[in-house]
Protein backbone atom coordinates (compact mmCIF):
# COMPACT_ATOMS: atom_id res chain seq x y z
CA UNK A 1 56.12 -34.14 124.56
CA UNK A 2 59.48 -32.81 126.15
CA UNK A 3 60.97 -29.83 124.01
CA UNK A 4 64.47 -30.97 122.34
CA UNK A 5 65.32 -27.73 121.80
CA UNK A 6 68.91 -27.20 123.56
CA UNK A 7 68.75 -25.32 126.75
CA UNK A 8 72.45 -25.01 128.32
CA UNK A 9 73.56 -22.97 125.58
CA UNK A 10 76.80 -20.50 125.85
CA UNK A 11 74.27 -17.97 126.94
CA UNK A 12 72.86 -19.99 129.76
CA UNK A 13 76.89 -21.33 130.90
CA UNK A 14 77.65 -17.34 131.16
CA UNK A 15 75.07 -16.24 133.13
CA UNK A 16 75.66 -19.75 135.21
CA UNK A 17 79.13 -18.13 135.84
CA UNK A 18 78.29 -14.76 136.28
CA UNK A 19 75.84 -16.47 139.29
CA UNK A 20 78.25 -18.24 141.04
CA UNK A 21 80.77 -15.35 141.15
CA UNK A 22 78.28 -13.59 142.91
CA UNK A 23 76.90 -15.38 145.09
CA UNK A 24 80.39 -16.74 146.14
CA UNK A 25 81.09 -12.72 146.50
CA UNK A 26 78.96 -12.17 149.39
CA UNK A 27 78.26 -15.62 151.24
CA UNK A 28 81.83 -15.42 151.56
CA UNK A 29 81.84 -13.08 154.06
CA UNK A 30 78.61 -14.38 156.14
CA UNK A 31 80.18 -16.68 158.53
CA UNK A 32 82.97 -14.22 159.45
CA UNK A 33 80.71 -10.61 159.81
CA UNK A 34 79.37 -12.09 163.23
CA UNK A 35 82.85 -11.67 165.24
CA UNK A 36 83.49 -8.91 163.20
CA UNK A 37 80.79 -7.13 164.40
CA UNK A 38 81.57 -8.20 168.21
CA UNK A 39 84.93 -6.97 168.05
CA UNK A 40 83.55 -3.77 167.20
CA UNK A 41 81.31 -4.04 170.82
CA UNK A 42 78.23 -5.01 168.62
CA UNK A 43 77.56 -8.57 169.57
CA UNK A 44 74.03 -8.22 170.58
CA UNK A 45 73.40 -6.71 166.94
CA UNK A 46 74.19 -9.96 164.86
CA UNK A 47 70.65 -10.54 163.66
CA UNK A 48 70.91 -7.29 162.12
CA UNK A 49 74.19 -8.50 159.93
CA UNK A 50 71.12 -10.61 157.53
CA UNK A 51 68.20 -8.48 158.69
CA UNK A 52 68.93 -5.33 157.18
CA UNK A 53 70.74 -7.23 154.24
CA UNK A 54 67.53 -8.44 153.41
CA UNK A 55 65.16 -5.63 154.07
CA UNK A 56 66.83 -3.60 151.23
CA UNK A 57 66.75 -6.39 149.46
CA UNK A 58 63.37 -7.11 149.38
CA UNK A 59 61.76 -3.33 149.73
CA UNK A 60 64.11 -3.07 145.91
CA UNK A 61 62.36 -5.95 144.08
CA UNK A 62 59.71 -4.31 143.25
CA UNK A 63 61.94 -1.79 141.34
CA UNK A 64 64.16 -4.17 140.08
CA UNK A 65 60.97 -6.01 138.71
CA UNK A 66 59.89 -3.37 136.81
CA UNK A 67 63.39 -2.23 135.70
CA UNK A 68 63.66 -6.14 133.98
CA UNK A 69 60.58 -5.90 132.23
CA UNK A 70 60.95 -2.20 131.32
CA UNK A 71 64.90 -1.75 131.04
CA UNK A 72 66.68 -5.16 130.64
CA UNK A 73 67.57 -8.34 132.47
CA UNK A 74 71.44 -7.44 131.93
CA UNK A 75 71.31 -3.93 133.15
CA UNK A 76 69.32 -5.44 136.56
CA UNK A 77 71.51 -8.17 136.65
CA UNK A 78 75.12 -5.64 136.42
CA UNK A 79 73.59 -3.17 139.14
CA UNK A 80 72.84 -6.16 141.57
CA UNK A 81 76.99 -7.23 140.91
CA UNK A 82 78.27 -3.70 141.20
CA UNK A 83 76.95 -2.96 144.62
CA UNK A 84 78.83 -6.29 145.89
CA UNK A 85 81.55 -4.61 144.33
CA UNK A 86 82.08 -1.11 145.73
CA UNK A 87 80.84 -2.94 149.05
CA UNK A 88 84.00 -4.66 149.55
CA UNK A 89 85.99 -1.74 149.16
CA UNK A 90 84.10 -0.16 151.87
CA UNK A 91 83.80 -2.47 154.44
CA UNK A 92 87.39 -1.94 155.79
CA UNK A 93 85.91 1.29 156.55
CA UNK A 94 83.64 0.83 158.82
CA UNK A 95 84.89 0.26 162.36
CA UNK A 96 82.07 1.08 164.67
CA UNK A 97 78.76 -0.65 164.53
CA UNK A 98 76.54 2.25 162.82
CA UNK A 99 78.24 2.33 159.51
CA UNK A 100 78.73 -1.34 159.69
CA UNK A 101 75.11 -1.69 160.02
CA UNK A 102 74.54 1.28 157.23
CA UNK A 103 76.67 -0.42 155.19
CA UNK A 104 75.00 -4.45 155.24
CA UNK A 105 71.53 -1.99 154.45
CA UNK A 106 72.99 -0.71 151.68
CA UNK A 107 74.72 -4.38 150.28
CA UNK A 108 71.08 -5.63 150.45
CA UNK A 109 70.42 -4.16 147.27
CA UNK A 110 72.93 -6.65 145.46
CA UNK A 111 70.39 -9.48 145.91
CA UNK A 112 67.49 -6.77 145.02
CA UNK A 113 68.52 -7.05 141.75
CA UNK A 114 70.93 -9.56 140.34
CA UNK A 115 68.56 -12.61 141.13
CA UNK A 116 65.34 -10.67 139.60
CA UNK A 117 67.09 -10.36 136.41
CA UNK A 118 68.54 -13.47 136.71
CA UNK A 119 65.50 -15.70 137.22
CA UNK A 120 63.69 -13.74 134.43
CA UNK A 121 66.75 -14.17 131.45
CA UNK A 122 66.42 -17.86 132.06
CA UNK A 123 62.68 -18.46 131.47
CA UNK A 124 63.07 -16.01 128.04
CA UNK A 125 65.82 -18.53 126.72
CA UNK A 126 64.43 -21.76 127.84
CA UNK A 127 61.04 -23.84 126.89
CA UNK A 128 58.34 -23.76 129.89
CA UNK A 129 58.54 -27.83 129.72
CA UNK A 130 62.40 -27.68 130.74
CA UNK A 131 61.96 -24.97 132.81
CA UNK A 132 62.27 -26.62 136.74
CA UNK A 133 65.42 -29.00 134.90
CA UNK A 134 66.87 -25.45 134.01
CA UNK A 135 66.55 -23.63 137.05
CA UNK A 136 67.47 -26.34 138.90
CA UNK A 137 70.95 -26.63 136.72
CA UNK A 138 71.30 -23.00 137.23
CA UNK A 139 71.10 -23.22 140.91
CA UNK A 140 73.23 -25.97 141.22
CA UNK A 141 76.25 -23.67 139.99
CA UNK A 142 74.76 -21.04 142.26
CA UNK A 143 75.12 -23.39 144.85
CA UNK A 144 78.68 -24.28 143.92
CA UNK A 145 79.46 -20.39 144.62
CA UNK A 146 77.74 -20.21 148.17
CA UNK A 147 79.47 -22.96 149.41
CA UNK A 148 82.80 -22.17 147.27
CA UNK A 149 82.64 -18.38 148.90
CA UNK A 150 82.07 -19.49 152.69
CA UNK A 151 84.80 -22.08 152.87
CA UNK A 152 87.10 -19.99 150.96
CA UNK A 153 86.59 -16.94 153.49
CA UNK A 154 86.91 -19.11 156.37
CA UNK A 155 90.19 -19.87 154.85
CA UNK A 156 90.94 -16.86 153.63
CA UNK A 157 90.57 -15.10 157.31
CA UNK A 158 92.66 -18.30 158.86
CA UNK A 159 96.07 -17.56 157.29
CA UNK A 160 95.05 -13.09 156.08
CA UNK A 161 93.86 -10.05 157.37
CA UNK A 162 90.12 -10.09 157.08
CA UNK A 163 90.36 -6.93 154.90
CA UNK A 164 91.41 -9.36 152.23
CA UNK A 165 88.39 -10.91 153.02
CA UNK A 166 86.41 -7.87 151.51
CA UNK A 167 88.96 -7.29 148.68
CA UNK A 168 88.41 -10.57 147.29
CA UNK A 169 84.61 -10.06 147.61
CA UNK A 170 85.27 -7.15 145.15
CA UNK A 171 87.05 -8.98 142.88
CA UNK A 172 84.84 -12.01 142.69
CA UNK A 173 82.09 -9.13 141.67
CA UNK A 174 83.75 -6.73 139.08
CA UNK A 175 84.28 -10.77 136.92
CA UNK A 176 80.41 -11.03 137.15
CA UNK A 177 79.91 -7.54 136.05
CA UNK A 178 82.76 -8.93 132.98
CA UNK A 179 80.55 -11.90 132.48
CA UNK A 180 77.24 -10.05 132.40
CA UNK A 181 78.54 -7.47 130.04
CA UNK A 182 79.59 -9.87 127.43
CA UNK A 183 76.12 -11.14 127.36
CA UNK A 184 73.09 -10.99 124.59
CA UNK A 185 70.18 -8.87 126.26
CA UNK A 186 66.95 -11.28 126.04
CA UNK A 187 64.13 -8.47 126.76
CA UNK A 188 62.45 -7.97 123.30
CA UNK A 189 63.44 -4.22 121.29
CA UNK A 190 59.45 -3.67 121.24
CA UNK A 191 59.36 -3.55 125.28
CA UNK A 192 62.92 -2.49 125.39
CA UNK A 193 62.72 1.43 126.88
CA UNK A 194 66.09 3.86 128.15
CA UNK A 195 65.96 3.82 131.93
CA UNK A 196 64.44 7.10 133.23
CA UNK A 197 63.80 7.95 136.78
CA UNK A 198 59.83 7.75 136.08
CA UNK A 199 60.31 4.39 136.18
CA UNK A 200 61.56 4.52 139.69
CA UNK A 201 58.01 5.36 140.57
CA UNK A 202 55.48 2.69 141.28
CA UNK A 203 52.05 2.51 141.48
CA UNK A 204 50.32 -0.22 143.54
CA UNK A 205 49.86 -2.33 140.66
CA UNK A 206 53.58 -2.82 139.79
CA UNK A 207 54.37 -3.70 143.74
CA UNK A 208 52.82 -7.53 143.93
CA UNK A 209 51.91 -10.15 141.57
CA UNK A 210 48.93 -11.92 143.33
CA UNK A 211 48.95 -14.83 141.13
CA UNK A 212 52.08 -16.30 142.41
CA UNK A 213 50.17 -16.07 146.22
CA UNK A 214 51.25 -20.18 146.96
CA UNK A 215 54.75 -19.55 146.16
CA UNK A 216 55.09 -16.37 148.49
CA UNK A 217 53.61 -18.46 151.39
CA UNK A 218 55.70 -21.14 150.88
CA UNK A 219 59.03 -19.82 150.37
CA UNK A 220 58.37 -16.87 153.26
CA UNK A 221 58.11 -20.50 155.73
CA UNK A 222 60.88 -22.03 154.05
CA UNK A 223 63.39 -19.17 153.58
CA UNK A 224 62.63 -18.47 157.38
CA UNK A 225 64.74 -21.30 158.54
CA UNK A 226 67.62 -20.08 156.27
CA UNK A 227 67.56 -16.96 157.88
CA UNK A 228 67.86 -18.31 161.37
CA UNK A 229 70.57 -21.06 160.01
CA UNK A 230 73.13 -18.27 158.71
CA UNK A 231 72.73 -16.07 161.57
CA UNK A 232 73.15 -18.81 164.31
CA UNK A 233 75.29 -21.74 162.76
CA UNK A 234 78.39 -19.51 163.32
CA UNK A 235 77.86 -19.11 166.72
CA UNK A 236 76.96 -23.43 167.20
CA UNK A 237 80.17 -24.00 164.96
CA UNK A 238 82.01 -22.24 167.79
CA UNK A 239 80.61 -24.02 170.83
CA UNK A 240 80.85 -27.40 169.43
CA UNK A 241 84.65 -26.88 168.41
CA UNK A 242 84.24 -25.92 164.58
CA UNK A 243 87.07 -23.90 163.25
CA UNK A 244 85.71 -22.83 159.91
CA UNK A 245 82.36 -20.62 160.21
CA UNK A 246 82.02 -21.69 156.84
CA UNK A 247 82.16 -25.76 157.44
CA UNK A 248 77.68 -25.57 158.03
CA UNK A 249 77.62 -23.80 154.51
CA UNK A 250 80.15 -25.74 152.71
CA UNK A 251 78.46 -29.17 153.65
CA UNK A 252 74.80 -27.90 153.39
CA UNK A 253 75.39 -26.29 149.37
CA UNK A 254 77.36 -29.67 148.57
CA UNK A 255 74.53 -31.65 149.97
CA UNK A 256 72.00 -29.79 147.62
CA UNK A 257 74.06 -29.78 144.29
CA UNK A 258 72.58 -33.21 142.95
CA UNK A 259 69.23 -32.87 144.13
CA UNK A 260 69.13 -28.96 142.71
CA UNK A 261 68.87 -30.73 139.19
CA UNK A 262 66.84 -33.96 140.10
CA UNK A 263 64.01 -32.12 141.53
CA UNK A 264 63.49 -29.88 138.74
CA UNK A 265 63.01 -32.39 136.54
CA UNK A 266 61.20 -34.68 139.12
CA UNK A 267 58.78 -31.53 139.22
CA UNK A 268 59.08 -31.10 135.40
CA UNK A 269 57.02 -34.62 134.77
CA UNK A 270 54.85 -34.54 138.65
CA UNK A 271 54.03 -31.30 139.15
CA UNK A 272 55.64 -28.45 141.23
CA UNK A 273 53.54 -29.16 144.58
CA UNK A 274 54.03 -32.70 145.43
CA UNK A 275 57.87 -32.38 145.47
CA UNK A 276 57.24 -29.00 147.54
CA UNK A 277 55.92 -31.11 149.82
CA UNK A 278 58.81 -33.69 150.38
CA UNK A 279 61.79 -30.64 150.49
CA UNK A 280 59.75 -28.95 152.74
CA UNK A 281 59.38 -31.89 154.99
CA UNK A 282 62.85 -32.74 154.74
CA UNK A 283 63.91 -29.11 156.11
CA UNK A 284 61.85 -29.48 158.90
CA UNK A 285 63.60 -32.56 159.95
CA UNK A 286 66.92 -30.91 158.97
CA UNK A 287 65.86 -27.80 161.60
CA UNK A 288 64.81 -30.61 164.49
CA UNK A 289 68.21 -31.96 164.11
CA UNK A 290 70.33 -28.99 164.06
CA UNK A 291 68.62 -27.95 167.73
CA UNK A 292 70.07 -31.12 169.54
CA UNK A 293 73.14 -30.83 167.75
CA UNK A 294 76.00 -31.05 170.70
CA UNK A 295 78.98 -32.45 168.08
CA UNK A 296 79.91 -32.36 164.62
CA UNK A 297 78.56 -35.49 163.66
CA UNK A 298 74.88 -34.27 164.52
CA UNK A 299 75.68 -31.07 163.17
CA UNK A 300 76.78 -32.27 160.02
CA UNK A 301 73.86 -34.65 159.56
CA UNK A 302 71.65 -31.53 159.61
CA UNK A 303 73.77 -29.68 157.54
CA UNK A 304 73.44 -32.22 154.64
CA UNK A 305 69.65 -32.60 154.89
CA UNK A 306 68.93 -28.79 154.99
CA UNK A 307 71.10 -28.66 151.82
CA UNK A 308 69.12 -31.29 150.35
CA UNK A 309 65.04 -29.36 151.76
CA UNK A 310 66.49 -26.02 150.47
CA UNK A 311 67.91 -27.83 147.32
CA UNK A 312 64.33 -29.34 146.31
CA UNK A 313 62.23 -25.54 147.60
CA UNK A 314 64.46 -23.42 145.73
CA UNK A 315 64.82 -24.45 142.00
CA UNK A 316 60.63 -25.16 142.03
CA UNK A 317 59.56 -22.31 143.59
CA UNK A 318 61.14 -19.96 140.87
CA UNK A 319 59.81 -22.64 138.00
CA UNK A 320 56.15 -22.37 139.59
CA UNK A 321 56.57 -18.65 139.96
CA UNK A 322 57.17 -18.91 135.91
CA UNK A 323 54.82 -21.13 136.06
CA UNK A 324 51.69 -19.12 137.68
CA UNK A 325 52.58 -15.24 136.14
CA UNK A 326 51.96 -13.91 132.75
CA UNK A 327 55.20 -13.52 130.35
CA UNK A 328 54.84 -10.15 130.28
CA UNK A 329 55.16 -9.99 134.32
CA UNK A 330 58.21 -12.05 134.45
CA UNK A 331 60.29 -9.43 136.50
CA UNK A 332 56.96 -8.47 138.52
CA UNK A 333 56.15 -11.86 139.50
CA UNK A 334 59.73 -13.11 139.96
CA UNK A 335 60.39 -9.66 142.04
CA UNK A 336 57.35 -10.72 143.95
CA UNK A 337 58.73 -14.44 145.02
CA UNK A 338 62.17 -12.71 145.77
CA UNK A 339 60.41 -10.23 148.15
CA UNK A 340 58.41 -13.30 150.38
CA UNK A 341 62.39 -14.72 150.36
CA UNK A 342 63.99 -11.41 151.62
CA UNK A 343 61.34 -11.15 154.35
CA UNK A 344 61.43 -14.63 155.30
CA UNK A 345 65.41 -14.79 155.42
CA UNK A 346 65.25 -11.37 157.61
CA UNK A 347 62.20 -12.40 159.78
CA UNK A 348 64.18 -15.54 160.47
CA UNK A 349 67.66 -13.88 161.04
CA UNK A 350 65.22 -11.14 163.11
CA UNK A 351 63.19 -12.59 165.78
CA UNK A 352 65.37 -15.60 166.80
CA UNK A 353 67.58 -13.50 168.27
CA UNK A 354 65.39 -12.54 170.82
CA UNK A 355 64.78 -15.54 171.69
CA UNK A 356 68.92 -16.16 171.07
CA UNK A 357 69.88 -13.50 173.65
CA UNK A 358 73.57 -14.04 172.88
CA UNK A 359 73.44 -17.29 174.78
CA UNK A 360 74.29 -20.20 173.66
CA UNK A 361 72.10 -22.41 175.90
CA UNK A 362 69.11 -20.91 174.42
CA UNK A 363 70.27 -21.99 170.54
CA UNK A 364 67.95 -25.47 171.21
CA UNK A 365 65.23 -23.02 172.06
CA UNK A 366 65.68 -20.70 168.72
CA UNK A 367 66.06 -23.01 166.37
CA UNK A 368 63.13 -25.50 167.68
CA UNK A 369 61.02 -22.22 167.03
CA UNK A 370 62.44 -21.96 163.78
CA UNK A 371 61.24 -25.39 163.11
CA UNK A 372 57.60 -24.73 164.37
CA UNK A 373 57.44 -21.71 161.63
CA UNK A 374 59.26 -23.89 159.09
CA UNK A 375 56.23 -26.59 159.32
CA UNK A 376 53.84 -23.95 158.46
CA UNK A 377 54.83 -24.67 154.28
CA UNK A 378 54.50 -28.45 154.80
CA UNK A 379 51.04 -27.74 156.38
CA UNK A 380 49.71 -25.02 153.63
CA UNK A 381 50.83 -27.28 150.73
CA UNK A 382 49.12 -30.06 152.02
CA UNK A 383 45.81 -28.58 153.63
CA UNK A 384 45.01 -24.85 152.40
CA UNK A 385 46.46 -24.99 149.23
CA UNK A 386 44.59 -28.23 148.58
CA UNK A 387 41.20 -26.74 149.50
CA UNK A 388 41.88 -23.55 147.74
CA UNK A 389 42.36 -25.54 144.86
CA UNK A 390 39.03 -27.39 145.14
CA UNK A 391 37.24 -24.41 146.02
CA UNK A 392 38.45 -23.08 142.19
């Protein structure tokens, strides 16, 4: 039987809001980093804007794993917010492409850590039965803040300098770290230790959780296409006649709000796997779309089916990370999952590019590619992970 305990308590509402400021803190300045690197005589560097965001990102979940399980969920969660924050204040800064590029390494260690704890808080205050329908809520008002953050930089830029831009990022930040601060820690006094720097050293045990293998191999496919969609949809918006940068990622989170919560429960009662299958088959579709998009009635049709594909994949691949770990491994495992996203994202921001070339008659060609590697989830989900399963 379906828990009745009550799961969006005040607790669960904060750290809802504490999510969206943040992620509305840095996807606000995605769409607009790409011309701001140009101007600076970097144009052939844009893959690097989400590449390097995401290698620091990833290479720091393993720390910020341990840290929530050893340390805290809040103290993770405040470090991830406070490096959005003194980001913004140094991004007016840098006016060449090296520190640029230094810098986005450096902001990759926001999503290191906020998410980890994040993800890890929520299954220790909710029951495992209600744990996709959580999530799912959860991401829905994460959702609200990525497309909230684009739009309102597009706008932002439109009618201000773009150093307001990176003010406001700061802002947005320093009221998660408010939020988060305010906040009952959920890590248990008996595991509870004071952070030392010992536990900045890992052994290979603390890297990986192997038993969440099917989730790493099928969000690395999945978060691939995302990669290649916010490192290229700015420069489509352009050559089809799109003002905003932000107009892609404003349609695309809208598009996945509903479905965030309906597919976390759907996966509640039928299992994480068969729904897998269906948002994973929908992004593929959304990626074939998107590379024969000459207007903005094409591109919007893609836009609102990759919202809905990443709205199903995201929500149930952190419940069935939950799902497969030990409690004790929470921040391990969920560390692990986050790590397969960073690479993916940065793989697919990465190696499009070459393909790209800066030319916008070769976009078809990238994201077609995209879709190829994209397809590789649908196809483990329904044939490997199948006959893994029967060979158990």
């Amino acid at each position: 039987m379906k828990s009745k305990e009550p799961v969006f308590t005040l607790q669960f509402w904060l750290l809802s809001t504490s999510s969206f400021l943040f992620f509305a803190s840095f996807n606000m300045l995605i769409p607009e980093l790409p011309s701001y690197l140009e101007k600076m005589g970097g144009g052939e560097f844009k893959g690097l804007i989400i590449a390097l965001f995401t290698l620091t990102a990833g290479l720091s979940r393993p720390f910020s794993g341990k840290l929530t399980d050893k340390v805290g969920r809040i103290p993770v969660m405040a470090f991830g917010s406070l490096v959005c924050f003194v980001a913004g204040f140094i991004y007016p800064l840098t006016t060449t492409v090296l520190p640029f590029l230094l810098l986005r390494l450096a902001h990759g260690f926001s999503t290191g850590f906020k998410p980890t704890g994040t993800a890890a808080y929520i299954a220790d205050i909710v029951p495992a039965d209600r744990r996709g329908e959580t999530l799912g809520m959860h991401g829905l008002v994460g959702s609200l803040g990525m497309a909230f953050g684009p739009a309102l930089g597009g706008w932002v830029v439109q009618f201000f300098d773009i150093n307001v831009l990176f003010y406001l990022s700061s802002l947005l930040s320093f009221l998660s770290i408010a939020i988060l601060l305010n906040m009952k820690e959920t890590l248990p006094k008996a595991r509870k230790e004071k952070f030392r720097i010992l536990h900045l050293a890992l052994n290979r045990g603390e890297v990986f959780d192997f038993s969440v293998f099917p989730v790493v191999v099928v969000v690395f496919f999945t978060s691939f296409a995302y990669g290649t969609i916010v490192t290229l949809v700015p420069d489509l918006s352009q050559s089809i006649g799109v003002a905003n940068k932000g107009f892609y990622f404003l349609i695309f989170t809208i598009s996945s709000i509903a479905i965030r919560f309906l597919a976390g429960k759907w996966s509640d009662r039928v299992g994480r796997v068969q729904i897998l299958k269906l948002g994973a088959l929908i992004l593929i579709i959304a990626m074939l779309i998107i590379s024969f998009s000459k207007n903005i009635y094409i591109f919007s049709i893609s836009a609102v089916l990759f919202g809905v594909g990443m709205g199903i994949v995201s929500p149930i691949t952190q419940a069935w990370t939950i799902d497969l770990c030990e409690d004790k491994n929470r921040g391990k495992a969920v560390a692990t999952m986050y790590i397969s996203l960073e690479a993916g994202i940065g793989f697919g921001a990465l190696i499009p590019t070459f393909i790209y070339q800066n030319k916008i008659e070769n976009l078809a060609y990238t994201f077609l590619f995209s879709t190829l590697i994209t397809a590789l989830a649908l196809f483990y989900l329904i044939f490997v992970y199948k006959k893994r399963i029967s060979n158990n």
